[in-house]
C-alpha atoms as a PDB file:
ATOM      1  CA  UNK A   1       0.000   0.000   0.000  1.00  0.00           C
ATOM      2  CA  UNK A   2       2.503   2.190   1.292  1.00  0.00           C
ATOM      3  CA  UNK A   3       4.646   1.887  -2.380  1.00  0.00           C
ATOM      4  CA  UNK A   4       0.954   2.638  -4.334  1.00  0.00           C
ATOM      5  CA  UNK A   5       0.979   5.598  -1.902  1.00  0.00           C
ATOM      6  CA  UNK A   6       4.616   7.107  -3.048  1.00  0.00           C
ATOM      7  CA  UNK A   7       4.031   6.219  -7.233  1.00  0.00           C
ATOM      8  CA  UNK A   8       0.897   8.505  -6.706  1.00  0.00           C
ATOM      9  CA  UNK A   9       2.346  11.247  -4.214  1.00  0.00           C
ATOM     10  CA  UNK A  10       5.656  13.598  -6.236  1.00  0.00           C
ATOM     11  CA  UNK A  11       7.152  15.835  -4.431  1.00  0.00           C
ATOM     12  CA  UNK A  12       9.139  19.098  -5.993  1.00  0.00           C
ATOM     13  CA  UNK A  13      10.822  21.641  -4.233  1.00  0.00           C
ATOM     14  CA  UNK A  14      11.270  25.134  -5.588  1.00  0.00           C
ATOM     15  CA  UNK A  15      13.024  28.313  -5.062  1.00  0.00           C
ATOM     16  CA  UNK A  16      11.185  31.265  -4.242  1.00  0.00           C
ATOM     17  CA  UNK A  17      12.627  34.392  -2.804  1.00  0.00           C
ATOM     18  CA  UNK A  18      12.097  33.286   0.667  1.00  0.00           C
ATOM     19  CA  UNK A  19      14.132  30.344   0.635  1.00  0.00           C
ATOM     20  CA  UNK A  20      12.669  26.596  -0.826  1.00  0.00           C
ATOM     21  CA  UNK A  21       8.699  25.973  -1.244  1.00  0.00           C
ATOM     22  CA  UNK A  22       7.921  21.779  -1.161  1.00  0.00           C
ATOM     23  CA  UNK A  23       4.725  21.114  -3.652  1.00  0.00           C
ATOM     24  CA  UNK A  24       3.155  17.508  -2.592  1.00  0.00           C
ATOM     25  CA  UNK A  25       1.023  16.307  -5.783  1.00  0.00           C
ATOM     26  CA  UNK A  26      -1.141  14.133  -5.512  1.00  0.00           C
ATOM     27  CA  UNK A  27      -2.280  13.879  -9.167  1.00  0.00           C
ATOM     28  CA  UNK A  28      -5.197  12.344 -11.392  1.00  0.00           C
ATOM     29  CA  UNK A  29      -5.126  10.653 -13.628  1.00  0.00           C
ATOM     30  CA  UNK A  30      -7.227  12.206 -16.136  1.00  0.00           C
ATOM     31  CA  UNK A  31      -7.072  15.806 -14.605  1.00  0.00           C
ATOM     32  CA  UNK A  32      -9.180  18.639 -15.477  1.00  0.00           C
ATOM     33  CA  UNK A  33      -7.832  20.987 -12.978  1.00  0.00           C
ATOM     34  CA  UNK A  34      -5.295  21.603 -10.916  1.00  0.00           C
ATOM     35  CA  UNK A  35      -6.138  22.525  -6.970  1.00  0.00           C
ATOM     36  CA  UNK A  36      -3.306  23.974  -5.332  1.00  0.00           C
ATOM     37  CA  UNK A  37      -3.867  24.568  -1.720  1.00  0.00           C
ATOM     38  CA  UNK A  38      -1.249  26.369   0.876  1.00  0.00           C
ATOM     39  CA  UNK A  39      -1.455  26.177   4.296  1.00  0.00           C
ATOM     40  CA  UNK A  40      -2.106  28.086   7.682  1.00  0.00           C
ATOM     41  CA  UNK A  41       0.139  29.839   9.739  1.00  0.00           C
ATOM     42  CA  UNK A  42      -0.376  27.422  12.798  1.00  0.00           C
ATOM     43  CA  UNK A  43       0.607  24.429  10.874  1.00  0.00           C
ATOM     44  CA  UNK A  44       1.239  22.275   7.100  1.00  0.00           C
ATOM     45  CA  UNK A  45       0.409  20.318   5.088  1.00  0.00           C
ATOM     46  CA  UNK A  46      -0.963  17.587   7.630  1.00  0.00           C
ATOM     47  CA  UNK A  47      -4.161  19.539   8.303  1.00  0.00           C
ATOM     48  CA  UNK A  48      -7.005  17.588   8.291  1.00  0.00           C
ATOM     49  CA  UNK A  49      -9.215  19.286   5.481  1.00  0.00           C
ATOM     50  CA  UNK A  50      -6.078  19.637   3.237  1.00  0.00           C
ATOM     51  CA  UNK A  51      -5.925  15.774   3.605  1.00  0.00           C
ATOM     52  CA  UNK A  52      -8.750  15.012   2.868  1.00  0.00           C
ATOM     53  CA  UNK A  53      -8.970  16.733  -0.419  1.00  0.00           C
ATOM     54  CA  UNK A  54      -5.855  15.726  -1.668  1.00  0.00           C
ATOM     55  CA  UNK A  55      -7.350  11.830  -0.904  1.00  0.00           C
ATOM     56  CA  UNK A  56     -10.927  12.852  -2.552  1.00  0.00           C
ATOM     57  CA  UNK A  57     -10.446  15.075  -5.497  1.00  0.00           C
ATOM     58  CA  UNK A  58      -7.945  13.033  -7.712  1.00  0.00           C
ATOM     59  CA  UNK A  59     -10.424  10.392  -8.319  1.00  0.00           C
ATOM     60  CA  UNK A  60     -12.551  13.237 -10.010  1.00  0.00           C
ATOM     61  CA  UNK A  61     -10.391  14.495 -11.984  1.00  0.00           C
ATOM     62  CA  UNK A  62      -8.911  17.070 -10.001  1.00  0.00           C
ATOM     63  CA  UNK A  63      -4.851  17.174  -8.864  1.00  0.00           C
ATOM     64  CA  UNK A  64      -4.273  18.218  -6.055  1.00  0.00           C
ATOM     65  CA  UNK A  65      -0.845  20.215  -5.442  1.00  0.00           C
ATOM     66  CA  UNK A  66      -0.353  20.831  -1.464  1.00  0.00           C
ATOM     67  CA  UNK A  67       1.977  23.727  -0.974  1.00  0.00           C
ATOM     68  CA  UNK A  68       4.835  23.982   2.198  1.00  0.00           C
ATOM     69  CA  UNK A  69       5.560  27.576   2.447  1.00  0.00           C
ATOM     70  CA  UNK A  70       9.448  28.140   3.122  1.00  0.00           C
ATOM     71  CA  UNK A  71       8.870  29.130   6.531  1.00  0.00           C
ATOM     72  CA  UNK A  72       7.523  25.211   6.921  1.00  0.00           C
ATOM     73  CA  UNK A  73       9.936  23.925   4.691  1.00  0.00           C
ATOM     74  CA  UNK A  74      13.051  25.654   6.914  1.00  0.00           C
ATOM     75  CA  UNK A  75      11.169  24.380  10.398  1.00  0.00           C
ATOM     76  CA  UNK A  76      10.875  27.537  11.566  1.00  0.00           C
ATOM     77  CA  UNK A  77       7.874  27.845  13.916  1.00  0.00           C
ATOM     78  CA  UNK A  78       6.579  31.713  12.868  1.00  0.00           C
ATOM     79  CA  UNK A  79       4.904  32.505  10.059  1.00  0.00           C
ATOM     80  CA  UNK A  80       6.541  35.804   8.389  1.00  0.00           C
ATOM     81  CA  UNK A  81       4.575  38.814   7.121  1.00  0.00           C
ATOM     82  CA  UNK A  82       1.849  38.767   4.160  1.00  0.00           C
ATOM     83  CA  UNK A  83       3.960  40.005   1.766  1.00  0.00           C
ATOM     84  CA  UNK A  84       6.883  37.338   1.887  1.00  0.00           C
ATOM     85  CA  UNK A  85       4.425  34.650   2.196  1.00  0.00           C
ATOM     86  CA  UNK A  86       2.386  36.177  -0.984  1.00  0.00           C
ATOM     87  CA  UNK A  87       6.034  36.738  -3.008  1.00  0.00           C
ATOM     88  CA  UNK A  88       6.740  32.919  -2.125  1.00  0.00           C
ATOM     89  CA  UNK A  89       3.227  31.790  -3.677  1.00  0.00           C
ATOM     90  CA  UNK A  90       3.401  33.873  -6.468  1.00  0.00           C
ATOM     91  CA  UNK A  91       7.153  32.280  -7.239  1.00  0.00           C
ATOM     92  CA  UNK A  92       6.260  29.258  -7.049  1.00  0.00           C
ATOM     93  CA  UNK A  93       3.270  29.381  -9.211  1.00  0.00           C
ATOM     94  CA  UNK A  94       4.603  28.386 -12.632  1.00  0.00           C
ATOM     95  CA  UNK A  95       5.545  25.139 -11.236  1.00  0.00           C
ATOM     96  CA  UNK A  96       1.730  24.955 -10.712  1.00  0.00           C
ATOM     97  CA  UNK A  97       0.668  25.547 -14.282  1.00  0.00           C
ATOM     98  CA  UNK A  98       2.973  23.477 -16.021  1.00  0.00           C
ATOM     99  CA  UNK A  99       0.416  20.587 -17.372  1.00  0.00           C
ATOM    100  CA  UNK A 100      -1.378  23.458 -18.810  1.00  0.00           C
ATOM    101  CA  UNK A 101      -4.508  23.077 -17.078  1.00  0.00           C
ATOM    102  CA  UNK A 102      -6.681  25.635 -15.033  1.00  0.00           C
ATOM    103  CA  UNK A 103      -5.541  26.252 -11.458  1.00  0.00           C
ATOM    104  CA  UNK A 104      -7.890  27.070  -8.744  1.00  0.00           C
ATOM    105  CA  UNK A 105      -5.731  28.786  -6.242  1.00  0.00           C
ATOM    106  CA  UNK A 106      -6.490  27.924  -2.468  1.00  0.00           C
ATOM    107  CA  UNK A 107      -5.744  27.147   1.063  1.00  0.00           C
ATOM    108  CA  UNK A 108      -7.077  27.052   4.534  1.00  0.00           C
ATOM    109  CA  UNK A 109      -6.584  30.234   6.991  1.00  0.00           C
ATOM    110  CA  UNK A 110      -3.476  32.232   5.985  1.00  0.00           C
ATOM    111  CA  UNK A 111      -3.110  30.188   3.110  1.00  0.00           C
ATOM    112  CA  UNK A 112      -6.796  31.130   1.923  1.00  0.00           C
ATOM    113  CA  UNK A 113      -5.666  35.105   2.292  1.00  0.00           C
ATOM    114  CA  UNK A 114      -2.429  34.399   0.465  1.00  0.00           C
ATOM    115  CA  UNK A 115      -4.555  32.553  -2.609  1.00  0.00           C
ATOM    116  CA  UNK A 116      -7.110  35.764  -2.695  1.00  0.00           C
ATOM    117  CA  UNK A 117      -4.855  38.396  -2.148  1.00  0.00           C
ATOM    118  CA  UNK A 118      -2.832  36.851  -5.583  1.00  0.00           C
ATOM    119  CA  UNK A 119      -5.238  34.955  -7.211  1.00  0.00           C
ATOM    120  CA  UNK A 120      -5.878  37.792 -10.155  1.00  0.00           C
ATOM    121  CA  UNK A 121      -2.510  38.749 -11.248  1.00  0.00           C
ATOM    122  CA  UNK A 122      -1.196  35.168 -10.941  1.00  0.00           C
ATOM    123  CA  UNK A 123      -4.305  34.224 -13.217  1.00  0.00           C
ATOM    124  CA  UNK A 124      -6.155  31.702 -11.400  1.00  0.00           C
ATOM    125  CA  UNK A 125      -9.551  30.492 -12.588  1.00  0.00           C
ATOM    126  CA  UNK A 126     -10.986  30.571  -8.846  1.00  0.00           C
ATOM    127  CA  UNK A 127     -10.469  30.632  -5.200  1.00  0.00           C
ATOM    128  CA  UNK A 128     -10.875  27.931  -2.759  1.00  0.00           C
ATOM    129  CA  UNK A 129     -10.848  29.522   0.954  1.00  0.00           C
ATOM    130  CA  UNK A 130     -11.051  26.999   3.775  1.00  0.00           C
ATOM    131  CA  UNK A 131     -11.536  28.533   7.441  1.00  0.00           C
ATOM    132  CA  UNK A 132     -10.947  32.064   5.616  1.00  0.00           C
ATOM    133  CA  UNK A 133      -9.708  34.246   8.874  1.00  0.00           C
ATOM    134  CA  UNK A 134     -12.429  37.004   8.864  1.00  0.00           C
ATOM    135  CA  UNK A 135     -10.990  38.454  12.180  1.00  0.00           C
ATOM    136  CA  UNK A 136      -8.936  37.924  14.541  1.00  0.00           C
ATOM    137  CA  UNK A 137     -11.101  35.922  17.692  1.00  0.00           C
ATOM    138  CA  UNK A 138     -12.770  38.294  19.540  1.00  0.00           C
ATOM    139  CA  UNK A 139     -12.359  40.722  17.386  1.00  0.00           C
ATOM    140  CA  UNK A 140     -14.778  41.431  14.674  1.00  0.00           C
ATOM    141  CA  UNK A 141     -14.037  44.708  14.202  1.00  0.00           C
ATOM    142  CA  UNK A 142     -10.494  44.138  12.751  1.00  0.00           C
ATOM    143  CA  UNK A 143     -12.027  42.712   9.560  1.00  0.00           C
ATOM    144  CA  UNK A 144     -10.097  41.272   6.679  1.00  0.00           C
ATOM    145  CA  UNK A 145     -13.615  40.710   4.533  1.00  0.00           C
ATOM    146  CA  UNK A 146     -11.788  43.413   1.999  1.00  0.00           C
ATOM    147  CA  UNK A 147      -9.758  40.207   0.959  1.00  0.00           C
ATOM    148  CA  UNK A 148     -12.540  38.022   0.358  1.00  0.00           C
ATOM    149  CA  UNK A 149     -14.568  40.820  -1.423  1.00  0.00           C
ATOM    150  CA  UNK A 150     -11.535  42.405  -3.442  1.00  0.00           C
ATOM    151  CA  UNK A 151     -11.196  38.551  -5.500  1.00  0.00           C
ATOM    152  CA  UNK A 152     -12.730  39.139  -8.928  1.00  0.00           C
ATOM    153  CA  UNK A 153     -12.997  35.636  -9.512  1.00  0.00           C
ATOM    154  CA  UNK A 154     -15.498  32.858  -8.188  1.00  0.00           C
ATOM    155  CA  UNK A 155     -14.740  32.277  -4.659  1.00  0.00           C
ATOM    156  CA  UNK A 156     -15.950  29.331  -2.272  1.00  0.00           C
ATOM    157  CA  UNK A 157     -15.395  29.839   1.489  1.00  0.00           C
ATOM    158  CA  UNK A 158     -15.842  26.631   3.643  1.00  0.00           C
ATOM    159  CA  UNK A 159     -15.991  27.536   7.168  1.00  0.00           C
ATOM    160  CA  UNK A 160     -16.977  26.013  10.525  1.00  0.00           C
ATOM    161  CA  UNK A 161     -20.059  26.540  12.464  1.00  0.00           C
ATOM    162  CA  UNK A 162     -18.194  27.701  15.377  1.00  0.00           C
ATOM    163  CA  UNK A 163     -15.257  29.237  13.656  1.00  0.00           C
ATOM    164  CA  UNK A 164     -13.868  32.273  16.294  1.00  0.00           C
ATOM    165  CA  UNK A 165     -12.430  34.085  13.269  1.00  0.00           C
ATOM    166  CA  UNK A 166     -15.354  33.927  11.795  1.00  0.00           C
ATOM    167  CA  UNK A 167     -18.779  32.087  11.889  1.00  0.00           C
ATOM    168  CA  UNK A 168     -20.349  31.786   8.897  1.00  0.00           C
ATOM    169  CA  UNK A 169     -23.166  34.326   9.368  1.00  0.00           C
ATOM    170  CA  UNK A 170     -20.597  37.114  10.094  1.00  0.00           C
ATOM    171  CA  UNK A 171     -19.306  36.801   6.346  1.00  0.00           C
ATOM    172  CA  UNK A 172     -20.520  39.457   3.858  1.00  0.00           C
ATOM    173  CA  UNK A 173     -23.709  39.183   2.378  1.00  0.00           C
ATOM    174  CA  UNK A 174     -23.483  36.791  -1.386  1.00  0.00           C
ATOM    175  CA  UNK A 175     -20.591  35.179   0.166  1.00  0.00           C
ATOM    176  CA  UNK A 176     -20.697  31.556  -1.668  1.00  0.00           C
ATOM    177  CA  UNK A 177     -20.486  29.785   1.948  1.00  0.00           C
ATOM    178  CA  UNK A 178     -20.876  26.206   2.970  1.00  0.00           C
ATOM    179  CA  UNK A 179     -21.113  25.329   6.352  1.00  0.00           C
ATOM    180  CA  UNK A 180     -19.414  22.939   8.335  1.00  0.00           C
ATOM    181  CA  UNK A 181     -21.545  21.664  11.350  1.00  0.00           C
ATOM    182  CA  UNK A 182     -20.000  22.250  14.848  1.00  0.00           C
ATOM    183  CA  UNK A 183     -16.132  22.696  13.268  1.00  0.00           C
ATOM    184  CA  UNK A 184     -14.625  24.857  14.793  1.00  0.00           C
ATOM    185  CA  UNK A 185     -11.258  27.141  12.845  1.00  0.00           C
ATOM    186  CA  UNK A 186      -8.982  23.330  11.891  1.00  0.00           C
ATOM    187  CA  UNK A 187     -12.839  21.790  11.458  1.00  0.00           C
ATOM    188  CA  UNK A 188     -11.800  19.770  14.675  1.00  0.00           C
ATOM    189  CA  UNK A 189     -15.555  18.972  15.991  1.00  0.00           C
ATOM    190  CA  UNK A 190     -16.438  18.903  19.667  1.00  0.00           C
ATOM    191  CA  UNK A 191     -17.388  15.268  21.472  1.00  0.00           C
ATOM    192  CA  UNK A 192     -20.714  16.611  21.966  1.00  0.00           C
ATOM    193  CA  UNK A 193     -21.511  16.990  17.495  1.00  0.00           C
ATOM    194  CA  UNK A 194     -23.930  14.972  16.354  1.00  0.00           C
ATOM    195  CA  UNK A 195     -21.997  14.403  13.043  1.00  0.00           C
ATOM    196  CA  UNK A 196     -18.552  12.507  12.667  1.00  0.00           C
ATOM    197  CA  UNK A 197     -15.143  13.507  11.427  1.00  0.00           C
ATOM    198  CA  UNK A 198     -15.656  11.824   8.177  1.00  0.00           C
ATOM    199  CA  UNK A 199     -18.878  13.061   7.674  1.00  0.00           C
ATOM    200  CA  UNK A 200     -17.462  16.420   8.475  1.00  0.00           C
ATOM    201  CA  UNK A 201     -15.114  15.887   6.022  1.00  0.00           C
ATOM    202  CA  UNK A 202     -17.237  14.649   3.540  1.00  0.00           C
ATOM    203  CA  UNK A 203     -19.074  17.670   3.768  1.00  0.00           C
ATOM    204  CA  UNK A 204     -15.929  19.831   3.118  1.00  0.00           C
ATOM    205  CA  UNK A 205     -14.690  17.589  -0.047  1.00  0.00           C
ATOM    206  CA  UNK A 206     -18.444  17.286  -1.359  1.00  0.00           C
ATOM    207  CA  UNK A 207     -18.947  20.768  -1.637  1.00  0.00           C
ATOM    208  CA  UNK A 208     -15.450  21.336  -3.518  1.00  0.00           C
ATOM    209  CA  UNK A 209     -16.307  18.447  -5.589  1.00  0.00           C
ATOM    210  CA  UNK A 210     -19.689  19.914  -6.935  1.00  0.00           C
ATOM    211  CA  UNK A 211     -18.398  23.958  -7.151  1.00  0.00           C
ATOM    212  CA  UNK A 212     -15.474  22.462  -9.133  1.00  0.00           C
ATOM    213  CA  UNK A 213     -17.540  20.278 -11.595  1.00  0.00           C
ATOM    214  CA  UNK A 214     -20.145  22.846 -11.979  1.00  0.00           C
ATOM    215  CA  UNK A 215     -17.610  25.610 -13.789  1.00  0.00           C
ATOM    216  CA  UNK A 216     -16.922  28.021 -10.985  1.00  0.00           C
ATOM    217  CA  UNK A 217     -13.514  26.503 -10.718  1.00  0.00           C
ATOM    218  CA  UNK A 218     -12.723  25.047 -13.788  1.00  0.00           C
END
């Protein structure tokens, strides 16, 4: 299982300003699109949602590219400011494009601002925002909706029910939401939720899967 695993999974590093990037394919076989997804400032890779994309999406057509911001790649523990974590995505982008298929750009907190705050000069086709960081928890005043709003391209936001940077009915109004029950900001669900892990998940790549196939990301 675990050789299937590493002829399916290619891993490229690439130099960006800020040091080395790491891009994890995980590729299908007949792809339509390309989904390339960065990460949060509080962790990689590993995060659950990311996961379970990359597991879901090939199968319908979609690779999946998870991105390792330098910062990651280097082990270093802080995130560094906007703008060297948007110059490293934007670097790193032609390695993205290279089968010559449409790229959704996207990612889950940080990563998510990253993707909408480039997504229209890099020349994206949409933006996929997972737990998009509306405000800081606790404080709603110190909105970032401008990035969400400023994207000129079809955006989905998935975001859980009890997100403290954001619930879902404190996004704009026309947001294209979807809701994940009970998740809270890394869609970890309370013991008390009356759905599972998987099913939370399921929700999260079942949404994707239909915006995707429908044309607002491909």
């Amino acid at each position: 299982m675990n050789a299937h695993k590493e002829a399916e999974e290619r891993v490229e590093k690439i130099a960006t300003p800020a040091g080395e990037a790491r891009i994890t394919w995980h590729p299908a076989k007949k792809a339509h699109t390309v989904l390339a997804l960065g990460h949060g400032a509080g962790g990689g890779i590993e995060a659950r949602d990311l996961r379970a994309l990359a597991a879901a999406l090939p199968g319908e057509g979609v690779s999946v590219a998870l991105v390792e911001q330098p910062w990651r790649v280097a082990g270093k523990k802080v995130a560094p400011a906007p703008r060297t974590l948007d110059a490293a995505w934007s670097a790193l982008w032609p390695a993205l494009t290279v089968p010559g298929l449409p790229v959704v750009a996207g990612g889950r907190s940080a990563g998510a601002r990253v993707a909408c705050r480039t997504a229209g000069e890099l020349g994206a086709q949409a933006v996929l925002a997972l737990s998009f960081p509306l405000h800081p928890p606790g404080k709603p005043e110190k909105s970032r909706a401008d990035e969400l709003t400023g994207v000129e391209l079809p955006v989905l936001v998935v975001q859980g029910g009890r997100d403290p940077f954001g619930r879902p009915a404190e996004f704009p109004a026309g947001t294209d939401l979807v809701e994940v029950p009970y998740a809270d900001h890394g869609f970890a669900l309370p013991k008390s939720a009356e759905v599972t892990e998987q099913e939370a998940m399921g929700v999260i790549t079942g949404a994707v899967s239909r915006w995707l196939a429908g044309g607002s990301g491909a």
